[in-house]
Protein backbone atom coordinates (compact mmCIF):
# COMPACT_ATOMS: atom_id res chain seq x y z
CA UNK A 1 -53.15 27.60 7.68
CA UNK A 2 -56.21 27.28 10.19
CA UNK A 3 -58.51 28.78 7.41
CA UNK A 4 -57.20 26.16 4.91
CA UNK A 5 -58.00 23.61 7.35
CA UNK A 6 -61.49 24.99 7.79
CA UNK A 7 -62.03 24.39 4.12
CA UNK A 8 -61.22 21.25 4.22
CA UNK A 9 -63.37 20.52 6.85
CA UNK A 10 -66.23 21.76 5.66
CA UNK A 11 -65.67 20.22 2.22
CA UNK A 12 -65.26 16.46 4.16
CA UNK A 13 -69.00 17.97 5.69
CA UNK A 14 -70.24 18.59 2.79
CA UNK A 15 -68.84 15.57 0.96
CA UNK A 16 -69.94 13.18 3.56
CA UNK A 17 -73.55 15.03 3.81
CA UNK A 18 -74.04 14.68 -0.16
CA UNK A 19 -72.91 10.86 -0.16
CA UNK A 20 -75.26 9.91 2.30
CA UNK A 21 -77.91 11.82 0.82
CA UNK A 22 -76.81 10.54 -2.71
CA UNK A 23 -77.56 6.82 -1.53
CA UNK A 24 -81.06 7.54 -1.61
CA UNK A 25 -80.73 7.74 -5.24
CA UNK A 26 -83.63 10.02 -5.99
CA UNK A 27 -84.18 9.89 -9.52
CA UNK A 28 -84.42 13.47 -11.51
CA UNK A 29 -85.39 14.78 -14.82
CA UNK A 30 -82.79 16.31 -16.58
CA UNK A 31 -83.93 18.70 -19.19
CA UNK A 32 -80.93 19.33 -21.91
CA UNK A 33 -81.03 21.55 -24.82
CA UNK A 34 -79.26 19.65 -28.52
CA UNK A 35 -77.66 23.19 -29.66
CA UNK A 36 -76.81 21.65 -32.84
CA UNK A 37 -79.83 18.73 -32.56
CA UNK A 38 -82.60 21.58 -32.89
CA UNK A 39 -84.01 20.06 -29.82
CA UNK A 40 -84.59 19.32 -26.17
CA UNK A 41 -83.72 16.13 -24.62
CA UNK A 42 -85.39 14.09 -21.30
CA UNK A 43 -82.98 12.18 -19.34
CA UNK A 44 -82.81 10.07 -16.02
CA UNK A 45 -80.19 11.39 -13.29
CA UNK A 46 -79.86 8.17 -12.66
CA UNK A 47 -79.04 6.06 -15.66
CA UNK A 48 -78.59 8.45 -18.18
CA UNK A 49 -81.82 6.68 -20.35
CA UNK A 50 -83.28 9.45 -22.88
CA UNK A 51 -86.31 9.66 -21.86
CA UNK A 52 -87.80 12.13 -24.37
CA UNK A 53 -86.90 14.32 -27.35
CA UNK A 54 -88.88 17.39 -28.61
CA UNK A 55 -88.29 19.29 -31.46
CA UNK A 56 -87.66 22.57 -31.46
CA UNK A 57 -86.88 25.55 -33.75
CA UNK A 58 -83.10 26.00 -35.31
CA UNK A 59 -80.12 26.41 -33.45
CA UNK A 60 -81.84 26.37 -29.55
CA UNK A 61 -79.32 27.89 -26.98
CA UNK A 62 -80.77 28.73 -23.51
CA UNK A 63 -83.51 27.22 -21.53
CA UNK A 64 -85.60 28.85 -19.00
CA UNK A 65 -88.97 26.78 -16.34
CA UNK A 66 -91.98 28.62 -15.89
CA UNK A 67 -92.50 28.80 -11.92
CA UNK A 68 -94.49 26.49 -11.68
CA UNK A 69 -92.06 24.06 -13.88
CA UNK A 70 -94.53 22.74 -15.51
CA UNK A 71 -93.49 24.76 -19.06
CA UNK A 72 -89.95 25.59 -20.84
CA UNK A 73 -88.62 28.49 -22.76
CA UNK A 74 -86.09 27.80 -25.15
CA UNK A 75 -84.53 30.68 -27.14
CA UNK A 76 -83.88 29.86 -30.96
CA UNK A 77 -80.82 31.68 -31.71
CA UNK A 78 -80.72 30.29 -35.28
CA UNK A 79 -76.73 30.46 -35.88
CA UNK A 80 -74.30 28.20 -34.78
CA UNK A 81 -71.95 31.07 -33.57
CA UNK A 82 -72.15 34.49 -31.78
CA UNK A 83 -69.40 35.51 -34.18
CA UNK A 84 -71.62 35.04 -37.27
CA UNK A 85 -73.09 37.95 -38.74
CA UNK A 86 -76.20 36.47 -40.04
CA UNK A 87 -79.55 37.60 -38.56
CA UNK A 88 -80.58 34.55 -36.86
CA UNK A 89 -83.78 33.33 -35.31
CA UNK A 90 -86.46 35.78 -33.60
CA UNK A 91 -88.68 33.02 -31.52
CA UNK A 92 -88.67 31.24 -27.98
CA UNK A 93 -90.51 27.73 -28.32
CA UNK A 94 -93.14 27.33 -25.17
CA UNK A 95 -92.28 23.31 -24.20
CA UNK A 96 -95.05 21.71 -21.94
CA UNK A 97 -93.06 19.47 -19.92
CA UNK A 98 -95.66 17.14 -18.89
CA UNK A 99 -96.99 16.13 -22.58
CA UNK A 100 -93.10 16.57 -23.65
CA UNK A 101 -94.62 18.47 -26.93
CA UNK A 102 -94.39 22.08 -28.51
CA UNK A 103 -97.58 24.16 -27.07
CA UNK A 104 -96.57 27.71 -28.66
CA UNK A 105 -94.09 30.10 -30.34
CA UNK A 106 -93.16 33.53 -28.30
CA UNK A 107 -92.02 35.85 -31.80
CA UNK A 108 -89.62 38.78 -30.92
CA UNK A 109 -90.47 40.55 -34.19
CA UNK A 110 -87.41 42.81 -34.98
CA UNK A 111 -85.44 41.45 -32.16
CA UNK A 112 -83.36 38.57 -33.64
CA UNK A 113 -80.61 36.11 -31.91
CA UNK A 114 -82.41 35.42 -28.90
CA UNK A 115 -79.84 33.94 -25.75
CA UNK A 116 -79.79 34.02 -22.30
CA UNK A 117 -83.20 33.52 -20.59
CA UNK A 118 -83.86 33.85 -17.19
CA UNK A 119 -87.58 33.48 -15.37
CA UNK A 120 -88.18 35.93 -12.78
CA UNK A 121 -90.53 34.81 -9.90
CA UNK A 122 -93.01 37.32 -11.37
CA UNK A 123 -93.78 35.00 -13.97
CA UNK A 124 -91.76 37.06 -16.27
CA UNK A 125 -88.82 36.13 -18.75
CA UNK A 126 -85.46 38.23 -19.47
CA UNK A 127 -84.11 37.44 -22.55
CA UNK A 128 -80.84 39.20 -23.92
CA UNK A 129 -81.49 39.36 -28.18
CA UNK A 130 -77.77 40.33 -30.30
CA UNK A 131 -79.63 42.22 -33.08
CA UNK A 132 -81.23 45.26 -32.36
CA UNK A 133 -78.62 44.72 -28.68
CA UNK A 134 -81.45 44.47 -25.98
CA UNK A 135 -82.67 42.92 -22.85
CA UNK A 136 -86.82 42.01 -23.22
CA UNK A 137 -89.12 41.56 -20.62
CA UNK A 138 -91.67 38.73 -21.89
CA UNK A 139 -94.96 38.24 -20.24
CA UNK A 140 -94.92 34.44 -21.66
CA UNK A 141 -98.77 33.78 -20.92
CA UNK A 142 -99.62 36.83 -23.20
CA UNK A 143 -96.26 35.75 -25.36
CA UNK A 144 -95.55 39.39 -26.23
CA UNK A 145 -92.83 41.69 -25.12
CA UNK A 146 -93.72 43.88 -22.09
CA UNK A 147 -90.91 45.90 -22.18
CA UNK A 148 -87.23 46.55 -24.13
CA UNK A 149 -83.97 47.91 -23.06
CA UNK A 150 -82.09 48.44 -26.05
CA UNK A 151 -77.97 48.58 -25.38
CA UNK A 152 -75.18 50.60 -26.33
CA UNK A 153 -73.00 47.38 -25.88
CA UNK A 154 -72.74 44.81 -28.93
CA UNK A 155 -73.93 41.16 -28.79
CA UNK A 156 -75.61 40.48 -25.04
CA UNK A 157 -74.44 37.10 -24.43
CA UNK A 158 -76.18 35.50 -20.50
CA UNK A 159 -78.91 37.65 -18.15
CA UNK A 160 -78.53 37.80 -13.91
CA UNK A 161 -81.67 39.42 -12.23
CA UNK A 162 -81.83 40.54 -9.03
CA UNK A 163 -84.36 38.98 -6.96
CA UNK A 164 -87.09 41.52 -6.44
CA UNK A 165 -86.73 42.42 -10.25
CA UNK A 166 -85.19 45.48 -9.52
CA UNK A 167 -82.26 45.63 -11.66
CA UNK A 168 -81.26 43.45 -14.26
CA UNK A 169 -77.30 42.61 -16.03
CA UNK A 170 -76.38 41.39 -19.27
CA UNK A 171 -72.50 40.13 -20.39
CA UNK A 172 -71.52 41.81 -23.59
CA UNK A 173 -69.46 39.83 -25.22
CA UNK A 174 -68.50 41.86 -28.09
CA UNK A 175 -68.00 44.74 -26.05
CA UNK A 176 -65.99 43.16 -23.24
CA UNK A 177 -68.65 44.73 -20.94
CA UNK A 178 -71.39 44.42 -18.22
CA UNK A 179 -74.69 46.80 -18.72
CA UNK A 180 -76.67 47.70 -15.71
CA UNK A 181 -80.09 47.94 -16.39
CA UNK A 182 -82.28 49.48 -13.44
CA UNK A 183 -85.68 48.24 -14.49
CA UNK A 184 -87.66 50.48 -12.40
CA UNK A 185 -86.00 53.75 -13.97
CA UNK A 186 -86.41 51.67 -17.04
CA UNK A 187 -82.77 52.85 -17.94
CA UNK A 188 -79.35 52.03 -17.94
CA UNK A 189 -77.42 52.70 -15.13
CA UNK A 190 -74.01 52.14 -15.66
CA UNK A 191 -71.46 49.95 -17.83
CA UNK A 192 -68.60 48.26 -16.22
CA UNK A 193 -65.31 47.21 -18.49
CA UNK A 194 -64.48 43.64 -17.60
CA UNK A 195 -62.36 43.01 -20.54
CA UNK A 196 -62.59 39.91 -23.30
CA UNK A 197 -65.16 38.37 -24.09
CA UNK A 198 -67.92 38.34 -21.62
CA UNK A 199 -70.40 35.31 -20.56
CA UNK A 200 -71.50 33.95 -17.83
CA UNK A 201 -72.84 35.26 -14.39
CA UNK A 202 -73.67 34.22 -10.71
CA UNK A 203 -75.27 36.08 -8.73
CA UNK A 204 -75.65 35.75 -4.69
CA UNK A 205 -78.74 35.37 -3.26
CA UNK A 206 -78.34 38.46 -1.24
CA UNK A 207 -77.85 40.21 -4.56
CA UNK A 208 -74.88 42.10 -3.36
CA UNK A 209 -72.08 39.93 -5.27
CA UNK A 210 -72.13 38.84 -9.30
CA UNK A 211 -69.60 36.94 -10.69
CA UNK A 212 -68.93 36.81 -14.42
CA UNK A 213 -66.83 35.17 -16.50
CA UNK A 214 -64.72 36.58 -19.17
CA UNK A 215 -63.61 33.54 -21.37
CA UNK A 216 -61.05 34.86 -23.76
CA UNK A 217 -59.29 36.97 -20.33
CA UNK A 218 -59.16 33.57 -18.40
CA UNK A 219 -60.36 35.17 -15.49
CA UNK A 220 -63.94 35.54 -13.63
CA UNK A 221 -64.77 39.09 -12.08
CA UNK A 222 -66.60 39.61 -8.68
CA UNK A 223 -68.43 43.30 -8.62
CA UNK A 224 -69.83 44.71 -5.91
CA UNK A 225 -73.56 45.56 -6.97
CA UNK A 226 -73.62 48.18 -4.89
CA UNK A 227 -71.03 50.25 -6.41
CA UNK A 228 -71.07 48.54 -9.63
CA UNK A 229 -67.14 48.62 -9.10
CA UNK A 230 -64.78 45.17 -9.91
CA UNK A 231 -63.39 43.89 -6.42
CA UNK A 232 -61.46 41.16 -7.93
CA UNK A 233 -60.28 39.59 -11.11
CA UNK A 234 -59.82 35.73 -10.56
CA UNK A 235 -57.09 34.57 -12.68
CA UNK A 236 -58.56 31.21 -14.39
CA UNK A 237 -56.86 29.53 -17.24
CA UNK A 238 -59.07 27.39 -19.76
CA UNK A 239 -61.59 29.68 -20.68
CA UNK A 240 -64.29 30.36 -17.77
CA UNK A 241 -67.94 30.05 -19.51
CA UNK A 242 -70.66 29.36 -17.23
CA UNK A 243 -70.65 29.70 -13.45
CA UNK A 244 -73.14 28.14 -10.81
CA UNK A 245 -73.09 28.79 -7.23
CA UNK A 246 -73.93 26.34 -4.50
CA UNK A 247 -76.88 26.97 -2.07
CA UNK A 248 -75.31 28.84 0.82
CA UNK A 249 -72.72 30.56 -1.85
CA UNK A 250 -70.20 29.02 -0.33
CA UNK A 251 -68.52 27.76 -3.87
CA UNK A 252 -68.32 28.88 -7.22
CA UNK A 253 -68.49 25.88 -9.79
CA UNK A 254 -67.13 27.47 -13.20
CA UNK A 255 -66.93 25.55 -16.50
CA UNK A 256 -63.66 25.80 -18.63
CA UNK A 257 -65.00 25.72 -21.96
CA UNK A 258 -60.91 25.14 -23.91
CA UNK A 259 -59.97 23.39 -21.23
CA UNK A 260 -62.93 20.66 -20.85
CA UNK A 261 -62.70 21.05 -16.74
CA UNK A 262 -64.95 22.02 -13.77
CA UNK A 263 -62.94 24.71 -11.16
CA UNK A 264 -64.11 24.92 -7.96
CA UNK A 265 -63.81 28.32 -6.15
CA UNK A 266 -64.32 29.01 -2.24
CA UNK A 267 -66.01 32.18 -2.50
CA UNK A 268 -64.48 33.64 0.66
CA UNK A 269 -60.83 33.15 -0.31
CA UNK A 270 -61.49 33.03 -4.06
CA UNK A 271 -59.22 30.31 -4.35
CA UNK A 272 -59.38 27.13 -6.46
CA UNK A 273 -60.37 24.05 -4.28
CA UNK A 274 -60.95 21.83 -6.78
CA UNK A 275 -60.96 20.98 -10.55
CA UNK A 276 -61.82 17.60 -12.53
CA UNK A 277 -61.72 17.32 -16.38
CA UNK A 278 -65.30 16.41 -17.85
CA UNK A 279 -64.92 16.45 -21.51
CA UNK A 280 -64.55 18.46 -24.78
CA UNK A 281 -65.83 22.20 -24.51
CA UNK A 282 -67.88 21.73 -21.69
CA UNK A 283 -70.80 24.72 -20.48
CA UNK A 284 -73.54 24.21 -18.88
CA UNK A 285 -74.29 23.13 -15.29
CA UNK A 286 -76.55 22.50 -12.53
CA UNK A 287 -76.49 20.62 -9.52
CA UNK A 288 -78.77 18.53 -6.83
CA UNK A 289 -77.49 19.34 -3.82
CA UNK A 290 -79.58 17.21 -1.89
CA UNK A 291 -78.96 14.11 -4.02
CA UNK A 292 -74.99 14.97 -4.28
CA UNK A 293 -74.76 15.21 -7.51
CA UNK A 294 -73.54 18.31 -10.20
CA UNK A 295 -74.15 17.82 -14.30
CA UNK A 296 -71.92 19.36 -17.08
CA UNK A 297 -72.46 19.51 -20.82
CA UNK A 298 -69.06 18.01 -22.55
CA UNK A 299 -70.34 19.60 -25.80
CA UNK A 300 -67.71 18.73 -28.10
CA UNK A 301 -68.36 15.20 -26.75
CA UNK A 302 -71.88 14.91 -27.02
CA UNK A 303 -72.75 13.88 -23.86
CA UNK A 304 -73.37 15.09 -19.84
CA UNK A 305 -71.45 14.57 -17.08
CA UNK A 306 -72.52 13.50 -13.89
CA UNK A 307 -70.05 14.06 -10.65
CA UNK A 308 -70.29 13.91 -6.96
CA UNK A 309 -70.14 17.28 -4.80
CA UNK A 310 -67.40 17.43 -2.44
CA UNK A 311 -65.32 14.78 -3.94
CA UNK A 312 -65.58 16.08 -7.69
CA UNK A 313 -65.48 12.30 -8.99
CA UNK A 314 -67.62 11.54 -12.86
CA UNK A 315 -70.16 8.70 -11.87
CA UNK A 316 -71.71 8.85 -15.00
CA UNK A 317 -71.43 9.76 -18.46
CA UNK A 318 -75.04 10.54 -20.58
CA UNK A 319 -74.94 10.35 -24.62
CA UNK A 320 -77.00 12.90 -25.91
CA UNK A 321 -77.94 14.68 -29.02
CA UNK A 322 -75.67 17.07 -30.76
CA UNK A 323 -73.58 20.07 -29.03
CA UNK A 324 -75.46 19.67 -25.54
CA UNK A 325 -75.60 22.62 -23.25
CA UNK A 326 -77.82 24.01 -20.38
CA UNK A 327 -78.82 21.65 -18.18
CA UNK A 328 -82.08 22.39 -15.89
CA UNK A 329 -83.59 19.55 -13.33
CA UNK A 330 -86.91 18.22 -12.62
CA UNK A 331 -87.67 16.72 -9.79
């Protein structure tokens, strides 16, 4: 009971902490990625106005900022489906974010179905391709691939890195499987049966925690990273997709892609404290935690969700173009 009641104190903190905060209504830049609208969309946190649209090449999934944020990477995964057995799209568009035009095309060559993109803070990008099954590392100013880990796993679905670039992790989702890549050996280390299909990840900032998502297993696993062993398998119905910690890892925010709802884990108990419903196959978040505010692509609704932290309320719904998904913020 007392550590029940501790939760709930620290989520009235927190709630009242964001609120305040929130009142100062500082205005953001959400960057959104039109899966099906071959494009990437500009819109206020605030009002929801579309600010911008830029084309991009067919069937964008992922989006990753340059360090400075003044670029994006967009993969181009060219098929509508990870299912599909069609070859795809072999190209990440190069998006200068202050012109809001197309400055460049990053080509993969024989690496096709690009997906999950992740900037590292040495300037370089991880991007998981389905066909050949690899992880690349992209030196984007050059736009040519520095390095390749090619899998024994089938389609590579979303990337976690650890911080120093040590050791990278892709989610196999058609192997129901996690590949640990040590980047240093330039090898893989080990490969760690989750079950399902495979998606998303989170990763602590101390690197010794990832959680990942298995959507077709309703469940999320937390592995130890330093045994590359599965503590736990959180039992989560709706189809877990993407998951999103909070600064001080202190929650989990996962997505429920068939069930259209936001969970919220306490990462110490890893027990549900909260869930709203946001909309039709929703994925991809983000959140402002020093406005207050999280985001959520409602996909299957064409449009982004804006809710409170703490309180898990929808304060505002954003129309955008077709089959929205990740979500990054400017500020």
């Amino acid at each position: 009971m007392k550590h029940r009641t501790d939760i709930n104190i620290l989520l009235l903190i927190l709630a009242f902490g964001w609120a305040v905060t929130g009142t100062a209504l500082c205005e953001s830049r959400l960057l959104v990625v039109h899966k099906w609208g071959d494009s990437l969309g500009v819109y206020s946190s605030n009002t929801g106005e579309q600010l911008g649209t830029i084309p991009v090449g067919k069937v964008p999934h992922e989006l990753a900022l340059s360090v400075d944020h003044k670029l994006a990477y967009v993969t181009e995964y060219g098929v509508r489906s990870y299912t599909e057995e069609s070859e795809g799209g072999n190209t990440i568009s190069i998006i200068d974010l202050q012109s809001l035009s197309q400055t460049g095309v990053i080509d993969l060559g024989k690496y096709h179905r690009p997906h999950g993109i992740l900037m590292g803070k040495s300037g370089r990008l991880y991007v998981t391709v389905d066909f050949p099954p690899a992880l690349l590392v992209i030196d984007p100013e050059e736009r040519r691939i520095e390095r390749q880990y090619e899998l024994d796993q089938s389609l590579p679905h979303m990337v976690a890195v650890f911080s120093d670039e040590s050791r990278a992790y892709t989610a196999n989702s058609g192997s129901g499987t996690i590949s640990v890549i040590d980047l240093n050996l330039e090898k893989t280390i080990s490969t760690i049966p989750i079950g399902g299909v495979p998606m998303g990840f989170a990763l602590t900032r101390d690197n010794s925690r990832l959680f990942a998502s298995n959507r077709t297993g309703d469940s999320v696993a937390l592995i130890d990273t330093g045994t590359n062993s599965i503590v736990r398998m959180i039992r989560l119905e709706g189809q877990p997709a993407r998951l999103l910690l909070t600064q001080n890892d202190d929650l989990l925010l996962v997505s429920l892609h068939e069930a259209g709802d936001v969970a919220v884990i306490d990462t110490k108990t890893l027990e549900a404290v909260g869930r709203f419903h946001a909309g039709s196959n929703v994925e991809g978040m983000n959140v402002d935690e020093q406005a207050g505010f999280g985001y959520v692509s409602a996909q299957g609704d064409d449009k982004i969700v804006k809710f409170s932290l703490g309180d898990w309320k929808v304060r505002l719904q954003i129309e955008t173009g077709a089959r929205p998904d990740p979500i990054q913020l400017l500020h």
